[in-house]
PDB file of N, CA and C in Angstrom:
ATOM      1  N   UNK A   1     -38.329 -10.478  33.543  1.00  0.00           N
ATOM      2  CA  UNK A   1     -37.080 -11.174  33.792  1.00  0.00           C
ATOM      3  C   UNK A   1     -36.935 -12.304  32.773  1.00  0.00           C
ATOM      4  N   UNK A   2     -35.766 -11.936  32.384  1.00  0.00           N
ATOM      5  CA  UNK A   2     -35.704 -13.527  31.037  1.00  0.00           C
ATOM      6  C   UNK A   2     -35.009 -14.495  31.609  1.00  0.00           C
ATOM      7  N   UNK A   3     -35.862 -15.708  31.208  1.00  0.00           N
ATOM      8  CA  UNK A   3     -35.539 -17.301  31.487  1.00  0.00           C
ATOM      9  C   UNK A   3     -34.102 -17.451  31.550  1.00  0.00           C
ATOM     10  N   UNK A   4     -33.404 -18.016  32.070  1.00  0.00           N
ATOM     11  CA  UNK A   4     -32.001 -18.389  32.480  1.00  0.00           C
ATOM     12  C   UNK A   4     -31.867 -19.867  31.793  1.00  0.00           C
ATOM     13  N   UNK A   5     -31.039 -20.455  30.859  1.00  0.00           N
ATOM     14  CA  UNK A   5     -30.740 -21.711  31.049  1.00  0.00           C
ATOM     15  C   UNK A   5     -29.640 -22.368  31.658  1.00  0.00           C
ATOM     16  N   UNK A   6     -30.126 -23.695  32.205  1.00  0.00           N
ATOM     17  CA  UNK A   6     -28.765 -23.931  33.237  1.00  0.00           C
ATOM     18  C   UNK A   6     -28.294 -24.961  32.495  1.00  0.00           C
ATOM     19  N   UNK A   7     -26.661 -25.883  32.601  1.00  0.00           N
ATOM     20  CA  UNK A   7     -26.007 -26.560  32.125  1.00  0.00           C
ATOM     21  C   UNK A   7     -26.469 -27.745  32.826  1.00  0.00           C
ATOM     22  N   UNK A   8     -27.015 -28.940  31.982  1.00  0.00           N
ATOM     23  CA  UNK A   8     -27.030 -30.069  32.218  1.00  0.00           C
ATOM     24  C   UNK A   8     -25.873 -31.021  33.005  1.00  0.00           C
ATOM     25  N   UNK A   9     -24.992 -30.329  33.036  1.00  0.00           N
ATOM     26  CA  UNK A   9     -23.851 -30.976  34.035  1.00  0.00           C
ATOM     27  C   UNK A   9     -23.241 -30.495  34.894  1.00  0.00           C
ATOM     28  N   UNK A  10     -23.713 -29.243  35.462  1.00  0.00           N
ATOM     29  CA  UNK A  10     -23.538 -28.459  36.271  1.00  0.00           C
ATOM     30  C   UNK A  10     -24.362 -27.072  36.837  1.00  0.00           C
ATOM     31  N   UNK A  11     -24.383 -26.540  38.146  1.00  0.00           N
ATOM     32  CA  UNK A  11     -25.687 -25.923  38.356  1.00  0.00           C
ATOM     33  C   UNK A  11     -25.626 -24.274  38.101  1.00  0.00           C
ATOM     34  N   UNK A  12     -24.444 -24.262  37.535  1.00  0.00           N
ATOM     35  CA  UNK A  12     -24.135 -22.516  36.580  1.00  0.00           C
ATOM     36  C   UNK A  12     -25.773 -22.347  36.291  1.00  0.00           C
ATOM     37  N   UNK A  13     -26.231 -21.301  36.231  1.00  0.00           N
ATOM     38  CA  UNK A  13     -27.283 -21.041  35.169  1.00  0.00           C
ATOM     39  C   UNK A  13     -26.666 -19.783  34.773  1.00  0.00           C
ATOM     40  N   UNK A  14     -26.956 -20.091  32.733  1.00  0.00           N
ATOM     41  CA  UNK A  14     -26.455 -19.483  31.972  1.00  0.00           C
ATOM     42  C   UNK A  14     -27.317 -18.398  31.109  1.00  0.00           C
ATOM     43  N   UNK A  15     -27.668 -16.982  31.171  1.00  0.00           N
ATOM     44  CA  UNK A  15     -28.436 -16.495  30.932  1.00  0.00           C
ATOM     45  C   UNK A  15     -28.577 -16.576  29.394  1.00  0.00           C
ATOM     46  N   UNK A  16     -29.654 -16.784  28.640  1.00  0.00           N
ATOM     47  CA  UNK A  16     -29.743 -16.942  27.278  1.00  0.00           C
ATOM     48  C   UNK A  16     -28.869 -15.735  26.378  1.00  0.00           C
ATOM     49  N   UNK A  17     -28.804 -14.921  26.927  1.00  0.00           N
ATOM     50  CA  UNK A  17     -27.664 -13.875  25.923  1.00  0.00           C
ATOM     51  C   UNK A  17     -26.994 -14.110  25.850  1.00  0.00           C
ATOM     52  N   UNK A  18     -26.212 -15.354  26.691  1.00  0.00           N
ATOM     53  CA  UNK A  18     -24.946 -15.755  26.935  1.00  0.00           C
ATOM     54  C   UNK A  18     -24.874 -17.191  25.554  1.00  0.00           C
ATOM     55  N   UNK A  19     -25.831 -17.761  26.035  1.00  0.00           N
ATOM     56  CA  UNK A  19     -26.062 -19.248  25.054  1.00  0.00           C
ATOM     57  C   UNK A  19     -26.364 -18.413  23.637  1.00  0.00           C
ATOM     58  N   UNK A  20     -26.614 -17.453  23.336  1.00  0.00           N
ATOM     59  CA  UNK A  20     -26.790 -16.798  21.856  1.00  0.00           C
ATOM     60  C   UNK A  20     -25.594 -16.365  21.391  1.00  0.00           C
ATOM     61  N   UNK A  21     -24.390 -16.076  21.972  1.00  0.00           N
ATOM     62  CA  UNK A  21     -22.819 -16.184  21.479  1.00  0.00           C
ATOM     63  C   UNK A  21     -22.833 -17.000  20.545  1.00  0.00           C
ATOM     64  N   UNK A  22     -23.113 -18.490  21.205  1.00  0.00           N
ATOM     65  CA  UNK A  22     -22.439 -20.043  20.940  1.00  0.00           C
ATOM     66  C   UNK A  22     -23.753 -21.000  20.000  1.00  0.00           C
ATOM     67  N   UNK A  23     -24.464 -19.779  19.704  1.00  0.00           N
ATOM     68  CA  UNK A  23     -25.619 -20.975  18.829  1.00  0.00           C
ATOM     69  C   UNK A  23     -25.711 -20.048  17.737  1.00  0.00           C
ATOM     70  N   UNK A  24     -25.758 -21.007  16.601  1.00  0.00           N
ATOM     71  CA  UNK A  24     -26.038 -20.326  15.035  1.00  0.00           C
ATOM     72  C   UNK A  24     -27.587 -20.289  14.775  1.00  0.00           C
ATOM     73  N   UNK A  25     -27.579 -18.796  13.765  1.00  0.00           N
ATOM     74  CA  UNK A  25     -28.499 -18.494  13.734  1.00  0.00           C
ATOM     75  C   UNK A  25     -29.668 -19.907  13.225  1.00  0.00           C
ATOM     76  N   UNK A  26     -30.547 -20.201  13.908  1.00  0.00           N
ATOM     77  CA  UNK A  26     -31.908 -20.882  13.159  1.00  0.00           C
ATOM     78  C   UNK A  26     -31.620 -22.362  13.832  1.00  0.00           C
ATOM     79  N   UNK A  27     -30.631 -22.074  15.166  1.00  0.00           N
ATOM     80  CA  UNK A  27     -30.236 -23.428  15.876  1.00  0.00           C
ATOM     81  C   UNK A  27     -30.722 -23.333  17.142  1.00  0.00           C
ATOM     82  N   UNK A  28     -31.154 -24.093  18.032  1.00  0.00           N
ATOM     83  CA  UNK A  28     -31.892 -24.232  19.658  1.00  0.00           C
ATOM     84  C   UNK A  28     -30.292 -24.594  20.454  1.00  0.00           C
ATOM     85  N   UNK A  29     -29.459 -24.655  20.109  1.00  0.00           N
ATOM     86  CA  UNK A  29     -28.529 -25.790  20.682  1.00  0.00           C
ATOM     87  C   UNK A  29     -27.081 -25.172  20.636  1.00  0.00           C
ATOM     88  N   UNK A  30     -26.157 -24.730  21.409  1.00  0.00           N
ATOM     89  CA  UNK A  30     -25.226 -24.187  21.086  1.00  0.00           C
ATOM     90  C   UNK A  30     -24.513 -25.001  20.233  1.00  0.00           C
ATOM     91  N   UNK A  31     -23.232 -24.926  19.918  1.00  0.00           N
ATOM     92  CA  UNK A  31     -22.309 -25.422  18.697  1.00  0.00           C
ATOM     93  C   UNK A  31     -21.293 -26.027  19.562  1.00  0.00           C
ATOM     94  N   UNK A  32     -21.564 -25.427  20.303  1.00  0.00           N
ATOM     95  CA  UNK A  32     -20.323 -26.019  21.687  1.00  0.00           C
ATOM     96  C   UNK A  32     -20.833 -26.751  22.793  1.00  0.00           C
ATOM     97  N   UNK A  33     -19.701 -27.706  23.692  1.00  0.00           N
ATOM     98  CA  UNK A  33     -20.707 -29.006  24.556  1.00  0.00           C
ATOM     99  C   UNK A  33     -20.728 -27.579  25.901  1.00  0.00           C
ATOM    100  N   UNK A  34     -21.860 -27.947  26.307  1.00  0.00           N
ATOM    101  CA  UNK A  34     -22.491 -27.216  27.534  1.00  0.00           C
ATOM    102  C   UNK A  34     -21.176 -26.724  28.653  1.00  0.00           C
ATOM    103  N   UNK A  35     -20.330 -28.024  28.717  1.00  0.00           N
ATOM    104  CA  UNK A  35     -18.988 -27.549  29.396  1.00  0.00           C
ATOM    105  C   UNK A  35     -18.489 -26.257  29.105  1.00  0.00           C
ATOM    106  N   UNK A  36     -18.168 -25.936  28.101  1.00  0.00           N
ATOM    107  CA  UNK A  36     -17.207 -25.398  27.003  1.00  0.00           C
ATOM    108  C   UNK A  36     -18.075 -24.243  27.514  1.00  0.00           C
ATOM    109  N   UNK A  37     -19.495 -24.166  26.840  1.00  0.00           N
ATOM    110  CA  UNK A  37     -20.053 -22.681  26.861  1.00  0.00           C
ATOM    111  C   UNK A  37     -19.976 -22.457  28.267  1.00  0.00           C
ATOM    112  N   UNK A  38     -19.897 -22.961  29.581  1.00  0.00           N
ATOM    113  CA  UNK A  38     -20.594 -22.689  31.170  1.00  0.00           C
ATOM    114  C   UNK A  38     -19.016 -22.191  31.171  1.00  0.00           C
ATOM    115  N   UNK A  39     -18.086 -22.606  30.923  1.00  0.00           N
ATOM    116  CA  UNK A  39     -16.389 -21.821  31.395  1.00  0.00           C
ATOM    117  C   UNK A  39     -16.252 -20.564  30.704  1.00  0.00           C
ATOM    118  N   UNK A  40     -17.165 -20.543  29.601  1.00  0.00           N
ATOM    119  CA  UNK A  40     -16.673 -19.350  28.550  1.00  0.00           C
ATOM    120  C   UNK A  40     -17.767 -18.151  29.414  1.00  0.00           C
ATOM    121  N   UNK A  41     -18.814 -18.521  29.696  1.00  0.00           N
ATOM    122  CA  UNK A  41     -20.015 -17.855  30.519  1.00  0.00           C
ATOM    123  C   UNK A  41     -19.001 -17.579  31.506  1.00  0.00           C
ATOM    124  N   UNK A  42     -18.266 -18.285  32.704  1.00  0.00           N
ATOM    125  CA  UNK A  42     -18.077 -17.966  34.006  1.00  0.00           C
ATOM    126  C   UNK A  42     -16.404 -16.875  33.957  1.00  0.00           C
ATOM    127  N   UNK A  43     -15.635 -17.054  32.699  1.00  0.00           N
ATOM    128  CA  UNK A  43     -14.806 -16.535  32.301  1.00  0.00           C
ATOM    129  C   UNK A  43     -15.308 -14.761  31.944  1.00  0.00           C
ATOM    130  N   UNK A  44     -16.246 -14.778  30.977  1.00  0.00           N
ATOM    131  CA  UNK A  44     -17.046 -13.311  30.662  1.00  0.00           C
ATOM    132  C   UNK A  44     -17.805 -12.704  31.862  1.00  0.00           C
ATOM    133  N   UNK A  45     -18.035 -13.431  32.602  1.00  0.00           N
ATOM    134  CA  UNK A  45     -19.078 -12.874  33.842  1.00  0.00           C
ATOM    135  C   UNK A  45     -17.893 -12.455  35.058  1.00  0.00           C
ATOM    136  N   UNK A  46     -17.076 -13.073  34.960  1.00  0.00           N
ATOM    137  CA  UNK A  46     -15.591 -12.716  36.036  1.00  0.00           C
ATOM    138  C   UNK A  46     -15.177 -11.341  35.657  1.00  0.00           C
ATOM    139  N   UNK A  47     -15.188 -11.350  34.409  1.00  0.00           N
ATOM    140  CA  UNK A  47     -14.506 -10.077  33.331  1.00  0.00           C
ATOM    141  C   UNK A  47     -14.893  -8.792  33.113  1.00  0.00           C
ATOM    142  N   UNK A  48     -16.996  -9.269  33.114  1.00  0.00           N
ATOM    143  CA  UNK A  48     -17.655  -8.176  33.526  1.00  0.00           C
ATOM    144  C   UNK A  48     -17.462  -7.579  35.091  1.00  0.00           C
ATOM    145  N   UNK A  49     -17.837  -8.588  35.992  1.00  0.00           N
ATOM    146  CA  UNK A  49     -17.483  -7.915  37.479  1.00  0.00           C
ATOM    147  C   UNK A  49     -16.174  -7.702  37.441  1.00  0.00           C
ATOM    148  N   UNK A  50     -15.067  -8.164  37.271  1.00  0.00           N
ATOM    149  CA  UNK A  50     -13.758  -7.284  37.394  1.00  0.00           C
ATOM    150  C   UNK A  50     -13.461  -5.670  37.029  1.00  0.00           C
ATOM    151  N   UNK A  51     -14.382  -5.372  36.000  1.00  0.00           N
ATOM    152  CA  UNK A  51     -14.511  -4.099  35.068  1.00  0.00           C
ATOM    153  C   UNK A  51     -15.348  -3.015  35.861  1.00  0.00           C
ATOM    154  N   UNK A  52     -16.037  -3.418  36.779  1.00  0.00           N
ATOM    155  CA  UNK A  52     -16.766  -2.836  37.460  1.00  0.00           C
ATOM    156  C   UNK A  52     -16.932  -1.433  38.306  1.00  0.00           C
ATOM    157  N   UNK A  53     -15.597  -1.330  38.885  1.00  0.00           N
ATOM    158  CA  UNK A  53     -15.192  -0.308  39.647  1.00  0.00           C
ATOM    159  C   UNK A  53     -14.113   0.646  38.411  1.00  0.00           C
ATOM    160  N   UNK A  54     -13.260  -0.406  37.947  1.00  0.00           N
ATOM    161  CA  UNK A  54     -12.669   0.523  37.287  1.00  0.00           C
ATOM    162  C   UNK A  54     -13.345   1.767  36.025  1.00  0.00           C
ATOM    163  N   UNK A  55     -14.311   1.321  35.636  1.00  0.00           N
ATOM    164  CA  UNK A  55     -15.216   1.341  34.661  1.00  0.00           C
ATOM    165  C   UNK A  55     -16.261   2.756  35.333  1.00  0.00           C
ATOM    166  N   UNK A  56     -16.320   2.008  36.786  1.00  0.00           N
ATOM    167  CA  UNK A  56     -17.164   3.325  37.104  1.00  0.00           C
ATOM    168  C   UNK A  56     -16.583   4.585  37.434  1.00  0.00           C
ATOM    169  N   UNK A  57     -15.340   4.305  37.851  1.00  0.00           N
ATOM    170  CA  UNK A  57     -14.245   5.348  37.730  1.00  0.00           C
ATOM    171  C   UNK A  57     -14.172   6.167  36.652  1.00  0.00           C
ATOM    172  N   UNK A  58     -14.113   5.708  35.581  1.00  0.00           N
ATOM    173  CA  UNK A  58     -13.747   6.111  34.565  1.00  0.00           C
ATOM    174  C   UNK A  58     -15.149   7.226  33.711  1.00  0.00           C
ATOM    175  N   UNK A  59     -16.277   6.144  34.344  1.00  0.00           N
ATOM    176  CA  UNK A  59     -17.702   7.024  34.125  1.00  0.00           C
ATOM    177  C   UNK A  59     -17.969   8.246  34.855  1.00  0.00           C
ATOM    178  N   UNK A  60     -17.302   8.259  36.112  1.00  0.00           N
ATOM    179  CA  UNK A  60     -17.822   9.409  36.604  1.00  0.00           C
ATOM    180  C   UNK A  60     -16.804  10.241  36.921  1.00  0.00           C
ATOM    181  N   UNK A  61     -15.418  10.217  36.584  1.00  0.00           N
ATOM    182  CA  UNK A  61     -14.395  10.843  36.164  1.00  0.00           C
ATOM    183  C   UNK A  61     -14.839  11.892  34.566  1.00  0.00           C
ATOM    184  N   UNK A  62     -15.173  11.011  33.447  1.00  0.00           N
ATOM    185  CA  UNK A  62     -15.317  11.349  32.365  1.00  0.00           C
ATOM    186  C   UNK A  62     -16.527  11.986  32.178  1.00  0.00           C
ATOM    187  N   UNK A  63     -17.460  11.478  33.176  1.00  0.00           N
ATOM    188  CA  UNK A  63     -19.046  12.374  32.763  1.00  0.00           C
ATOM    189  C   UNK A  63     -19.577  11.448  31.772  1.00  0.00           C
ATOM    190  N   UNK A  64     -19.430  10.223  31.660  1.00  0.00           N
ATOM    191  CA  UNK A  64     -20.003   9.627  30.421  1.00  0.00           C
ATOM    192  C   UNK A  64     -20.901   8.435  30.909  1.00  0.00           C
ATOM    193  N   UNK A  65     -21.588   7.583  30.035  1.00  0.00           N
ATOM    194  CA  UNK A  65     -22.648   7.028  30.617  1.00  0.00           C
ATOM    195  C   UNK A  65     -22.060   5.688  30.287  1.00  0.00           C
ATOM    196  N   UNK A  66     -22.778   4.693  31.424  1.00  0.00           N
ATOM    197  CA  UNK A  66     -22.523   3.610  31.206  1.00  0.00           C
ATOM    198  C   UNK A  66     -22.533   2.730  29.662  1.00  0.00           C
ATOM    199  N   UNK A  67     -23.216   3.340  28.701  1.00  0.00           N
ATOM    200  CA  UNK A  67     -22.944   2.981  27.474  1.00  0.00           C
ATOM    201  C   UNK A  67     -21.978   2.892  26.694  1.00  0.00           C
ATOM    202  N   UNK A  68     -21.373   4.353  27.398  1.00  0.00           N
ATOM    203  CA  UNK A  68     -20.202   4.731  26.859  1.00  0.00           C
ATOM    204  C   UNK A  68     -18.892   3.970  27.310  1.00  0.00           C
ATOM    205  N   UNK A  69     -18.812   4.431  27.962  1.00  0.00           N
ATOM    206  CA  UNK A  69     -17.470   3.558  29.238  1.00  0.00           C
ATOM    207  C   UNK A  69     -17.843   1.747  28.626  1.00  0.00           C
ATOM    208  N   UNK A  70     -18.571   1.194  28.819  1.00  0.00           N
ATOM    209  CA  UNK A  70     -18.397  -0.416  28.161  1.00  0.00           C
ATOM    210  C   UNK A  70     -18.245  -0.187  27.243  1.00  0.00           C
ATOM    211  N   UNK A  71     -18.747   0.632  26.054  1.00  0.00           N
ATOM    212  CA  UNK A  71     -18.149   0.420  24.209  1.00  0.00           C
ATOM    213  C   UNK A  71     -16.330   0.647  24.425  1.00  0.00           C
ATOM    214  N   UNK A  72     -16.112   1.502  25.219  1.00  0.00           N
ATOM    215  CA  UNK A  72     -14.675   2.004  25.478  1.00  0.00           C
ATOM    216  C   UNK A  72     -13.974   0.406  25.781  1.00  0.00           C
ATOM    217  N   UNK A  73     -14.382  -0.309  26.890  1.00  0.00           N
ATOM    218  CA  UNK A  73     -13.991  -1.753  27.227  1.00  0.00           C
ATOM    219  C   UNK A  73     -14.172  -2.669  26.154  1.00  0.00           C
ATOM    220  N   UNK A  74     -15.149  -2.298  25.726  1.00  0.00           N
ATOM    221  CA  UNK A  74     -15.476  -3.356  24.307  1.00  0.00           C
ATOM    222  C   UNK A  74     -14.213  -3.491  23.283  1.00  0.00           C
ATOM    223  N   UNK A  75     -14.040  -2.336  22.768  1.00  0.00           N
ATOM    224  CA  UNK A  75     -12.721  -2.134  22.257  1.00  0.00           C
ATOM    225  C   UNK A  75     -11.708  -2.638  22.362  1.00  0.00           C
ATOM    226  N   UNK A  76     -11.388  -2.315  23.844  1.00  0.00           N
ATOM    227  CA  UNK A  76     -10.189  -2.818  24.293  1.00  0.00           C
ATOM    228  C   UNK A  76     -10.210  -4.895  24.421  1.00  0.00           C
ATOM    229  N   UNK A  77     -11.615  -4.987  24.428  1.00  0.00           N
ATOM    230  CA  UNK A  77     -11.574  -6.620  24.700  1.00  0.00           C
ATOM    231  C   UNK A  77     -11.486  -7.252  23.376  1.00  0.00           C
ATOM    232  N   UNK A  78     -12.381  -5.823  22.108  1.00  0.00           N
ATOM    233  CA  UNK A  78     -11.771  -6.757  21.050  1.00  0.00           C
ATOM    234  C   UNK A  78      -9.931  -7.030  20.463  1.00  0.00           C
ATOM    235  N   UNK A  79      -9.233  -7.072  21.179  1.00  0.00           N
ATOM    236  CA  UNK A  79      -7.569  -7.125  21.217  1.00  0.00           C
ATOM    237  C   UNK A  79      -7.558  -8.748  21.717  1.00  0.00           C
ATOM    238  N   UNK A  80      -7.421  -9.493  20.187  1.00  0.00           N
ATOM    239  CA  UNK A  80      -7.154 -11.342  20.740  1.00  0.00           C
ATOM    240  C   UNK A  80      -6.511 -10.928  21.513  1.00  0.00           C
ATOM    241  N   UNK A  81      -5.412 -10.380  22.025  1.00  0.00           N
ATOM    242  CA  UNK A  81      -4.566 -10.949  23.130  1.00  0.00           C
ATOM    243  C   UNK A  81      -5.837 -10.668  24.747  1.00  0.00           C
ATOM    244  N   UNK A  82      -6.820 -10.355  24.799  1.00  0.00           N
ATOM    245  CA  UNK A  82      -7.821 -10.685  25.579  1.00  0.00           C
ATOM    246  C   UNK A  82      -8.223 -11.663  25.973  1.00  0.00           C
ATOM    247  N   UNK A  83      -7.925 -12.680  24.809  1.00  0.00           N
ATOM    248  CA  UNK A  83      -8.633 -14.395  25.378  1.00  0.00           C
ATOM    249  C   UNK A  83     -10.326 -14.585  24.483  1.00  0.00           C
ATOM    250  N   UNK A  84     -10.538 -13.270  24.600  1.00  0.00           N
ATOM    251  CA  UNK A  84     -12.134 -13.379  24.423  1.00  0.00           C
ATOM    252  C   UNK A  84     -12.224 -13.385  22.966  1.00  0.00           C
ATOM    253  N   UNK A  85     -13.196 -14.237  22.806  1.00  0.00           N
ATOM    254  CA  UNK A  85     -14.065 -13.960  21.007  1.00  0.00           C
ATOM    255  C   UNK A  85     -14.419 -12.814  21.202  1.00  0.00           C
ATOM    256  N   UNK A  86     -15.260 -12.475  19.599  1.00  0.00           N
ATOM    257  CA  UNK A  86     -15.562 -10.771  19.397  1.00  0.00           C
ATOM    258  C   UNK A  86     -16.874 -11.165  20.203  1.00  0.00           C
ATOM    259  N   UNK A  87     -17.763 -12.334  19.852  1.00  0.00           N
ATOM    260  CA  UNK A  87     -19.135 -12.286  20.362  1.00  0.00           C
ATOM    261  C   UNK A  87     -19.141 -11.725  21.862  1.00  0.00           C
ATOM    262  N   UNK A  88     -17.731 -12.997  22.575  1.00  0.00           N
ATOM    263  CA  UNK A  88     -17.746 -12.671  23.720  1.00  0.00           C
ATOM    264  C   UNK A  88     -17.939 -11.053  24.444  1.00  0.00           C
ATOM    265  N   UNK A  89     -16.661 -10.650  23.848  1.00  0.00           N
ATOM    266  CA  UNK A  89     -15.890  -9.150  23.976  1.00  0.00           C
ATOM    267  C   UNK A  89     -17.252  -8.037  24.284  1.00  0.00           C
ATOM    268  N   UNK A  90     -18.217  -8.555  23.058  1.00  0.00           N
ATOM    269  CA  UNK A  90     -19.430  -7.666  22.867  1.00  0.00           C
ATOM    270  C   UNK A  90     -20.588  -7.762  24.256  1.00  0.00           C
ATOM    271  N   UNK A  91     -20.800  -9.317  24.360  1.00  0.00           N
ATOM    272  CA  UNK A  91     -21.427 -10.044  25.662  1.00  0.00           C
ATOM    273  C   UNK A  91     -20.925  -8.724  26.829  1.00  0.00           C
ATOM    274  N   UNK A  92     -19.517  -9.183  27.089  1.00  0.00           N
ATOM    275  CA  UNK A  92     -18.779  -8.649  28.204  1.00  0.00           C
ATOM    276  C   UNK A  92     -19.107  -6.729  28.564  1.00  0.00           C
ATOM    277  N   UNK A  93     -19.032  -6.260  27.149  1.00  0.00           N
ATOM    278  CA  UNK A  93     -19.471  -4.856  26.767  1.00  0.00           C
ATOM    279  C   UNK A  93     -21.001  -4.626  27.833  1.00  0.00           C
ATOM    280  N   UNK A  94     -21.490  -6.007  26.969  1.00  0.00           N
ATOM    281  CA  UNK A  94     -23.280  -5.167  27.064  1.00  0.00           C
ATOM    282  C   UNK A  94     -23.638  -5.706  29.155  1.00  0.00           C
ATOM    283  N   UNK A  95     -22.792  -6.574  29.662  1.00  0.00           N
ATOM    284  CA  UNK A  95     -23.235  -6.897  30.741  1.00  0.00           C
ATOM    285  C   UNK A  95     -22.651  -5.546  31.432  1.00  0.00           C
ATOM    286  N   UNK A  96     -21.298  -5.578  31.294  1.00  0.00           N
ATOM    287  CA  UNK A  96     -20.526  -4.535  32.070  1.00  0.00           C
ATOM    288  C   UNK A  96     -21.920  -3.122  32.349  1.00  0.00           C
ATOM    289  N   UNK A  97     -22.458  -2.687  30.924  1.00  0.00           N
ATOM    290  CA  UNK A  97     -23.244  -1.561  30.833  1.00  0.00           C
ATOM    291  C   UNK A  97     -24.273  -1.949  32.113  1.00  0.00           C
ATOM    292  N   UNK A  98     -25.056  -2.995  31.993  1.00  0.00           N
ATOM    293  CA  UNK A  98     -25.808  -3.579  32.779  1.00  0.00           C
ATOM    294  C   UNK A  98     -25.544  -3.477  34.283  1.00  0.00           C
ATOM    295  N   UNK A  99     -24.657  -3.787  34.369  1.00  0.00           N
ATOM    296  CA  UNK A  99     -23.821  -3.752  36.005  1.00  0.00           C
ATOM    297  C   UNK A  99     -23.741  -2.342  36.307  1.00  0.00           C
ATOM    298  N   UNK A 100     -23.046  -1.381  35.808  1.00  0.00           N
ATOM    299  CA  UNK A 100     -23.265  -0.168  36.090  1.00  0.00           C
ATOM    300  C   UNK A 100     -24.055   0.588  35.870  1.00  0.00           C
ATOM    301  N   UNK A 101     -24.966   0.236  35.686  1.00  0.00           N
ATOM    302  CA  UNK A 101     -26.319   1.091  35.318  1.00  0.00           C
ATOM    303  C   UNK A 101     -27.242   0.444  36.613  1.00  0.00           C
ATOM    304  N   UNK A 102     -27.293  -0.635  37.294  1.00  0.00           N
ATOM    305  CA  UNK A 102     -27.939  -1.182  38.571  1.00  0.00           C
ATOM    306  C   UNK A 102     -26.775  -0.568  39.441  1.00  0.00           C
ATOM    307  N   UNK A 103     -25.574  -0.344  39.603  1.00  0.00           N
ATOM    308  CA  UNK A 103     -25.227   0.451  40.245  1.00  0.00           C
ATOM    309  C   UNK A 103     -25.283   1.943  40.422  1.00  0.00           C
ATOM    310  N   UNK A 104     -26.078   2.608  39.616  1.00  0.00           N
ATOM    311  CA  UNK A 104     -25.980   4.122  39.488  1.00  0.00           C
ATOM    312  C   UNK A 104     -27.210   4.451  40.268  1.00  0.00           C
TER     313      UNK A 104
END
């Protein structure tokens, strides 16, 4: 199980894949104040569970694997009019897979 970090100003804990969006390479420290990254975290994590059902629909409609079905969402999240960065978009991709794959 990998270490979780939590926001110094609030009790979100933010899983480090999440804090690796928002930190440049060869940096400990995101680029953004802890606020900023914990809304952008609770925004992508809403986005992944929202995707959830529809997603699995779509997996076991199509016969395709949870890999598949999130690159399909990925896509669609990379469209700015999403809200999301690409890092995010990708984040959102790889949790979604995650979620439906503990559901299968």
């Amino acid at each position: 199980m990998m270490a979780a970090t939590m926001s110094p100003d609030n009790q979100i804990v933010i899983p480090p894949s999440f804090v690796a969006v928002y930190t440049d390479p060869g940096r400990h420290k995101p680029r953004e104040p802890w606020a900023h990254v914990a809304q952008r975290y609770e925004l992508c994590e809403d986005m992944a569970q929202m995707l959830v059902n529809p997603a699995s629909e779509q997996m076991h409609k199509l016969g395709i694997t949870p890999d598949d079905v999130a690159h399909t969402c990925v896509q669609g999240l990379l469209n700015p009019e999403s809200g999301l960065l690409a890092d995010e978009a990708v984040w959102v991709g790889r949790r979604l897979a995650e979620l439906l794959a503990l559901g299968a």
